[in-house]
C-alpha atoms as a PDB file:
ATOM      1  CA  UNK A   1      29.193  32.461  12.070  1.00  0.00           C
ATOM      2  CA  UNK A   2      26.358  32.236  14.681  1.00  0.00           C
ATOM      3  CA  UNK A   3      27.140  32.357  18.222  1.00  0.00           C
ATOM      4  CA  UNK A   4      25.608  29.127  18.772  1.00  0.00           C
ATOM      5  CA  UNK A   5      28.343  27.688  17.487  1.00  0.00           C
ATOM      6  CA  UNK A   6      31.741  26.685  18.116  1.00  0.00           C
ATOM      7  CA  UNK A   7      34.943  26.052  15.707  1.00  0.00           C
ATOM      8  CA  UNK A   8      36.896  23.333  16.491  1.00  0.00           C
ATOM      9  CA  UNK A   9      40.621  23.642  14.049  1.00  0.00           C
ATOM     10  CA  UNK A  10      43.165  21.004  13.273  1.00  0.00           C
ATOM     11  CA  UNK A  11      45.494  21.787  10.258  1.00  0.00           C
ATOM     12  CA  UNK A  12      43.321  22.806   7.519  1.00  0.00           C
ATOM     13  CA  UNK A  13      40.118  21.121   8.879  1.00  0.00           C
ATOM     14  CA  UNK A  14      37.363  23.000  10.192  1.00  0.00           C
ATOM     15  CA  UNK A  15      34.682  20.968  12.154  1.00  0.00           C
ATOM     16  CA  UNK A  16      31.625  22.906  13.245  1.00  0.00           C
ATOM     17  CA  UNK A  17      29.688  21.775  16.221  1.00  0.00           C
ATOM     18  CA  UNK A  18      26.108  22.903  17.581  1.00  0.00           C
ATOM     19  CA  UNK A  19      26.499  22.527  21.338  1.00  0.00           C
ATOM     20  CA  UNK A  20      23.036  22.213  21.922  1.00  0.00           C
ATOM     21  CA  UNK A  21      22.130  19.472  19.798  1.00  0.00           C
ATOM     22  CA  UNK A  22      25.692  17.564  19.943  1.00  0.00           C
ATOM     23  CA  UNK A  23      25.515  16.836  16.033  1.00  0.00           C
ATOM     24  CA  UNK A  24      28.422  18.069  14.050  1.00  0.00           C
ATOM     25  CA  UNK A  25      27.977  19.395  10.256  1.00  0.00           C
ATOM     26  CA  UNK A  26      29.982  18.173   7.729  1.00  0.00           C
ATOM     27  CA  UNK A  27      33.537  18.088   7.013  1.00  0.00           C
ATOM     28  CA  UNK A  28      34.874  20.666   4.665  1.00  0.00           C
ATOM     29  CA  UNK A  29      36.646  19.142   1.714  1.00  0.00           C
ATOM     30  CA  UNK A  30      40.345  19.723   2.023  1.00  0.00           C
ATOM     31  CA  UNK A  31      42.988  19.394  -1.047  1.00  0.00           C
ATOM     32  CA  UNK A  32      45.428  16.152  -1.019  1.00  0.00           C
ATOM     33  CA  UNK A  33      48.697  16.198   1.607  1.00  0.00           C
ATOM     34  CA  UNK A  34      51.858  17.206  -0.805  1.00  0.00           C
ATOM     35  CA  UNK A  35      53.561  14.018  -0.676  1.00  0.00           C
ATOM     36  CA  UNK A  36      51.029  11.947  -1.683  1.00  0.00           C
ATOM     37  CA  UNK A  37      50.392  14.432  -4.826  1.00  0.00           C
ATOM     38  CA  UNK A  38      54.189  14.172  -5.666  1.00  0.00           C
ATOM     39  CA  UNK A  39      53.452  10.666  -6.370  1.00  0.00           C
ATOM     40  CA  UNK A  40      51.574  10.959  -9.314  1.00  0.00           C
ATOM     41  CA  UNK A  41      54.362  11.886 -11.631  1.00  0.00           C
ATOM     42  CA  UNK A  42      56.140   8.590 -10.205  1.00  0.00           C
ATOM     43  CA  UNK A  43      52.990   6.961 -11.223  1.00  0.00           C
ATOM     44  CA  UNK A  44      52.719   8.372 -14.721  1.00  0.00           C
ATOM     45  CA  UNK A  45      56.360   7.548 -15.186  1.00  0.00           C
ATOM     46  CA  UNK A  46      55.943   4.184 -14.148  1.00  0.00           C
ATOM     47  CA  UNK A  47      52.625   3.501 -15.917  1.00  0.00           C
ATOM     48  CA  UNK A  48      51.526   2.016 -12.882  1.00  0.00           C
ATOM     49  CA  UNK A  49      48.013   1.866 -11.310  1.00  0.00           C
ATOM     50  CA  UNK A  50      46.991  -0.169  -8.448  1.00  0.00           C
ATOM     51  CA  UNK A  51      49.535   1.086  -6.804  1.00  0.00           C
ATOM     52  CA  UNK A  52      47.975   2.483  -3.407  1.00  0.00           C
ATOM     53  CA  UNK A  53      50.249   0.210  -1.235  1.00  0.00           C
ATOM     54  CA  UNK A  54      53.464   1.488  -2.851  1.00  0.00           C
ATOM     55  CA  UNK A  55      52.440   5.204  -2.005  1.00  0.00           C
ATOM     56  CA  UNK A  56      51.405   4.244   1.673  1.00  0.00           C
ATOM     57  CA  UNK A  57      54.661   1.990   2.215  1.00  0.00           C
ATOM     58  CA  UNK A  58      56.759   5.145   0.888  1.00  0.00           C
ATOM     59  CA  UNK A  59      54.797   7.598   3.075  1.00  0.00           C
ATOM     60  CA  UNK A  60      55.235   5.915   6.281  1.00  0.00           C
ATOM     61  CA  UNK A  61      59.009   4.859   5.543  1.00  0.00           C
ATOM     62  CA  UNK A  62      60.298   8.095   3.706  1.00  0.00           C
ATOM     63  CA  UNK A  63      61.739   6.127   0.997  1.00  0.00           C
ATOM     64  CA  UNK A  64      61.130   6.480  -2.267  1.00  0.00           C
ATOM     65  CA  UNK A  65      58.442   5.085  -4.395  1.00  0.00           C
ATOM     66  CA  UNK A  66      60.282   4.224  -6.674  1.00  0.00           C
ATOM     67  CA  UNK A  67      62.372   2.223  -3.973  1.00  0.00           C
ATOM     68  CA  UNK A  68      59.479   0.579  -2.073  1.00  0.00           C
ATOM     69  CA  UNK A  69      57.880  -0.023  -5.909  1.00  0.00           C
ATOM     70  CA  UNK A  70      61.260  -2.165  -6.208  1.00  0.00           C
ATOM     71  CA  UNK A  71      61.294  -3.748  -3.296  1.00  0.00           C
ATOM     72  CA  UNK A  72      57.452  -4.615  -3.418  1.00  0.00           C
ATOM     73  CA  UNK A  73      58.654  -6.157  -6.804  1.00  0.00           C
ATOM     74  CA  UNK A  74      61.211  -8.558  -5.701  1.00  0.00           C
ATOM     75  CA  UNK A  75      58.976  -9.289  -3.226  1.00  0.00           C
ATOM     76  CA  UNK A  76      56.452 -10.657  -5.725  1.00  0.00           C
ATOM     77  CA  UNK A  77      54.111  -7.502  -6.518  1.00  0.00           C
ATOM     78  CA  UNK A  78      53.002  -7.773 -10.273  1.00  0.00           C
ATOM     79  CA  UNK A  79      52.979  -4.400 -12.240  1.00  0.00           C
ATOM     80  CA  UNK A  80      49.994  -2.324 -12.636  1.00  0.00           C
ATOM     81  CA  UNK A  81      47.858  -5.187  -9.821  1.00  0.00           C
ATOM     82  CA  UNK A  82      47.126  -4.765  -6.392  1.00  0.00           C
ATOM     83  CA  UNK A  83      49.530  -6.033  -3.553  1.00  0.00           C
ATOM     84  CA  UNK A  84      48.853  -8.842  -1.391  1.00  0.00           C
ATOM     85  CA  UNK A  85      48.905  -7.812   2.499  1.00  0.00           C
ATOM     86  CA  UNK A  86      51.581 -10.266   3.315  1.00  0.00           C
ATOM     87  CA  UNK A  87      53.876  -8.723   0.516  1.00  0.00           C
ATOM     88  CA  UNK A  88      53.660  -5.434   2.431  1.00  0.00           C
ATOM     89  CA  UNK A  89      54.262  -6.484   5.826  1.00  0.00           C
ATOM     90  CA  UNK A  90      57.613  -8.432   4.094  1.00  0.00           C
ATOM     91  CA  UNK A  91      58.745  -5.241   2.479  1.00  0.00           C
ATOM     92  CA  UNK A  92      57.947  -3.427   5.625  1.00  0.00           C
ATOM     93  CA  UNK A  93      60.282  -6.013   7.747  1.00  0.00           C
ATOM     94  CA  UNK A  94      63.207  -6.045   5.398  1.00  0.00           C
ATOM     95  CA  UNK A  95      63.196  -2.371   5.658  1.00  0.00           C
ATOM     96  CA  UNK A  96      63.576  -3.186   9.504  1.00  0.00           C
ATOM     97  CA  UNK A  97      60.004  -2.106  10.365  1.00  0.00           C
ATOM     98  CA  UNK A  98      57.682  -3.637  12.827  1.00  0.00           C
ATOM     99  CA  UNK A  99      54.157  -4.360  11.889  1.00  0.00           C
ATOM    100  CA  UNK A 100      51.337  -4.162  14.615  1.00  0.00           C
ATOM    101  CA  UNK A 101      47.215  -4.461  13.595  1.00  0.00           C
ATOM    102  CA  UNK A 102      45.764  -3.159  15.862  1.00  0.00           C
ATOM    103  CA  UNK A 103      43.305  -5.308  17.939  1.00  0.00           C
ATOM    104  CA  UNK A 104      39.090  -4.754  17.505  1.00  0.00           C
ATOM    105  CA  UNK A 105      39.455  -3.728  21.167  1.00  0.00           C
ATOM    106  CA  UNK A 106      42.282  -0.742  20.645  1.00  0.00           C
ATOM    107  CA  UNK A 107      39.961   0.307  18.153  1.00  0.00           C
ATOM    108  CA  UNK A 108      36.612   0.537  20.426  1.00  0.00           C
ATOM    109  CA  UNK A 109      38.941   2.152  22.640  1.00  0.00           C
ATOM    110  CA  UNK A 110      38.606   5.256  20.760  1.00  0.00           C
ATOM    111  CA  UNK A 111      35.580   5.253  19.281  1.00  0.00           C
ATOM    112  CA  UNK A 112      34.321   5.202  22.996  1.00  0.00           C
ATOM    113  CA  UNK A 113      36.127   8.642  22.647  1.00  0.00           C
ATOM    114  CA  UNK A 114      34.268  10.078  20.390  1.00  0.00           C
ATOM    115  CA  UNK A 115      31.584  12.563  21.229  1.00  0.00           C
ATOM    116  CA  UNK A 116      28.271  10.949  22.142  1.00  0.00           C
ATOM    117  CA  UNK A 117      29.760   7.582  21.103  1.00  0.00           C
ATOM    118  CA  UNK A 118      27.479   5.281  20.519  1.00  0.00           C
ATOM    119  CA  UNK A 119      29.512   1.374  20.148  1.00  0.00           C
ATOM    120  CA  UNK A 120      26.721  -0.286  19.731  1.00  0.00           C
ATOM    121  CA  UNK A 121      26.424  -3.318  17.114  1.00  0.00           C
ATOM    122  CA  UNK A 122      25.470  -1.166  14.116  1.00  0.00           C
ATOM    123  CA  UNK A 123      28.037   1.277  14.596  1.00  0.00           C
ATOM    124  CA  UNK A 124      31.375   0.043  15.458  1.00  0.00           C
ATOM    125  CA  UNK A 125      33.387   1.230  12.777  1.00  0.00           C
ATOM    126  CA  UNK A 126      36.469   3.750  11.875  1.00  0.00           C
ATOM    127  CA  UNK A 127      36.131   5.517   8.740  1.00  0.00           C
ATOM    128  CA  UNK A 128      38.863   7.671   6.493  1.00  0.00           C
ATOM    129  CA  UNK A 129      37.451  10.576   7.845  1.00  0.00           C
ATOM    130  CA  UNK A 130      37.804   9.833  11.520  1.00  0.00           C
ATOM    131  CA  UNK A 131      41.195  11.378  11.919  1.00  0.00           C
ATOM    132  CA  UNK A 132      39.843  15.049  11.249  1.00  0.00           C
ATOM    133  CA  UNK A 133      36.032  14.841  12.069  1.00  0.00           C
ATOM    134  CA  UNK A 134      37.280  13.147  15.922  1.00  0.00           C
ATOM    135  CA  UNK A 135      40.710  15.177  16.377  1.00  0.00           C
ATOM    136  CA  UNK A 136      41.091  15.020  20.073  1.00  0.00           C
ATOM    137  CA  UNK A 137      40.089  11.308  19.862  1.00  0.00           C
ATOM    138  CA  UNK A 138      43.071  10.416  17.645  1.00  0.00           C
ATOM    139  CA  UNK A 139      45.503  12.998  18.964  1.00  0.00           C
ATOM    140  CA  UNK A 140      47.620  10.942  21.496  1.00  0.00           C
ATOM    141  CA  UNK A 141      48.142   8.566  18.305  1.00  0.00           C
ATOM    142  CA  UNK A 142      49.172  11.313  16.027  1.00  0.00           C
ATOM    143  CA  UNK A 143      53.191  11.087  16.338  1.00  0.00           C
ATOM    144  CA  UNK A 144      52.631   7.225  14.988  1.00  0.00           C
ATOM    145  CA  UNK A 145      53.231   5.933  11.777  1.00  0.00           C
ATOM    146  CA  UNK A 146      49.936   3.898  10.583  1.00  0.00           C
ATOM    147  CA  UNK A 147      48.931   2.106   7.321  1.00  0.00           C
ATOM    148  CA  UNK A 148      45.164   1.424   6.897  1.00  0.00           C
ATOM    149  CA  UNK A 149      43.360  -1.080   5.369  1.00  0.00           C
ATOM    150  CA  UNK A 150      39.883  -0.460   3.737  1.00  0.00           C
ATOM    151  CA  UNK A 151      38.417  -2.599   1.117  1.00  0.00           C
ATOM    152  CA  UNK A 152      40.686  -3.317  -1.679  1.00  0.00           C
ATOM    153  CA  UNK A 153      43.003   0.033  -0.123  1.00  0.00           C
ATOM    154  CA  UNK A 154      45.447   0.735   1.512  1.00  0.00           C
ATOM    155  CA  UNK A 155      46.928   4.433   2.311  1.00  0.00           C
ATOM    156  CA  UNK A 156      48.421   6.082   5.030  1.00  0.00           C
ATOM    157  CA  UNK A 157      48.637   8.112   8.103  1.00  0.00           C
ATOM    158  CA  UNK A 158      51.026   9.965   8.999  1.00  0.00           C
ATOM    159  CA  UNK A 159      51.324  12.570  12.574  1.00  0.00           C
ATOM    160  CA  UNK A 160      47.736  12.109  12.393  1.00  0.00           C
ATOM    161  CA  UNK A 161      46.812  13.208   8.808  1.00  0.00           C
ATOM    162  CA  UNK A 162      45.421  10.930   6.277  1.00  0.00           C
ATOM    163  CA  UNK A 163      47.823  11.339   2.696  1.00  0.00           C
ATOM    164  CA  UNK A 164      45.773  10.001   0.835  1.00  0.00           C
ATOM    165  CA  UNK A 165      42.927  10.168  -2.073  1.00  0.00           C
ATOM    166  CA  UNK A 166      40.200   9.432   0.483  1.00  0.00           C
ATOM    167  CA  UNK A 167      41.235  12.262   3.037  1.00  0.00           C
ATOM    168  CA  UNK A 168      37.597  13.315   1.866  1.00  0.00           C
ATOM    169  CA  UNK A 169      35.877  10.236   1.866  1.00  0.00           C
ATOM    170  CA  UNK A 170      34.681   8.314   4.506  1.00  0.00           C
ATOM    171  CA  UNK A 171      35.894   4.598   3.820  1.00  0.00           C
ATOM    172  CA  UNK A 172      34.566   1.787   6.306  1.00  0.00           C
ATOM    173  CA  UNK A 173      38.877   0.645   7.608  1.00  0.00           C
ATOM    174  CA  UNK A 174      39.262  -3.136   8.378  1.00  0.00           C
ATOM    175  CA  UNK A 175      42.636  -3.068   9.861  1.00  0.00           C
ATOM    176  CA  UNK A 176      45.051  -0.584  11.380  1.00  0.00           C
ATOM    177  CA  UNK A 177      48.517  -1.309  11.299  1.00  0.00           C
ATOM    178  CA  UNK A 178      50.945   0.675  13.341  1.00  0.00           C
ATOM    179  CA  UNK A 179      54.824   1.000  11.650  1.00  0.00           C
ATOM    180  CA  UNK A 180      57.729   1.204  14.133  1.00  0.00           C
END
């Protein structure tokens, strides 16, 4: 690698940044966390789909998904169909979780962080890929348990790593829910 520039690592990220210009090249594509992958049998066995706040409920709570599947359930969650918010922050409460969304303003608060940040109207917004492009941004935030919500999504992140399908994508997130 040139001189010019400089490696930045986090896990198995690797950003690349050009001092001189302050731009930073793209992401490389990393393969899915192990936890979330060991929920694709469960899936298959369940013959479930729509299922993306199960897997994020069971990776930010260590139970099972088959557990948080059931509890979703009883809650009201229909098979194979997306869950309604309020179903998950139930399920997350009777598990004796506390549920905070963040505020717009926590969430400026680090993207003022970011290198060269630029808050203005047009670009106010956290994406999937925030976590490993800004590292030293999100790193006083990594030993907390978070649940994001994009569009019709939901996954999680856990000591500051996205487990999750989108870990390569960059997803606009809506809401940012911190588990305790």
């Amino acid at each position: 690698m040139d001189e010019q520039f400089s490696l930045l690592l986090r896990q198995d990220a690797v950003y690349v940044v050009c001092p001189e210009e302050g731009q930073m090249a793209r992401i490389q594509k990393t393969s899915l966390s192990p936890d979330f992958t060991d929920f694709y049998r469960d899936t298959l066995d369940a013959q479930e789909h729509n299922d993306c706040s199960v897997k994020a409920i069971a990776l930010v709570t260590g139970r099972t998904y088959t557990e948080v599947r059931a509890a979703l359930k009883a809650a009201g969650r229909k098979d194979r169909s997306g869950t309604p918010q309020h179903l998950s922050i139930k399920v997350l409460q009777d598990f004796g979780y506390t549920v905070r969304n963040w505020s717009f303003g926590e969430r400026i608060t680090i993207m003022n962080t970011y290198p060269g940040a630029d808050t203005t109207a047009c670009n106010r917004s956290i994406t999937t890929h925030h976590w490993r492009r800004f590292p030293k941004s999100w790193a006083p935030h990594w030993e907390k348990k978070l649940i994001v919500i994009t569009s019709g999504h939901m996954l999680a992140v856990v000591d500051g790593v996205v487990k999750d399908w989108t870990i390569n994508r960059s997803l606009r997130v809506l809401q940012i829910w911190e588990v305790s």
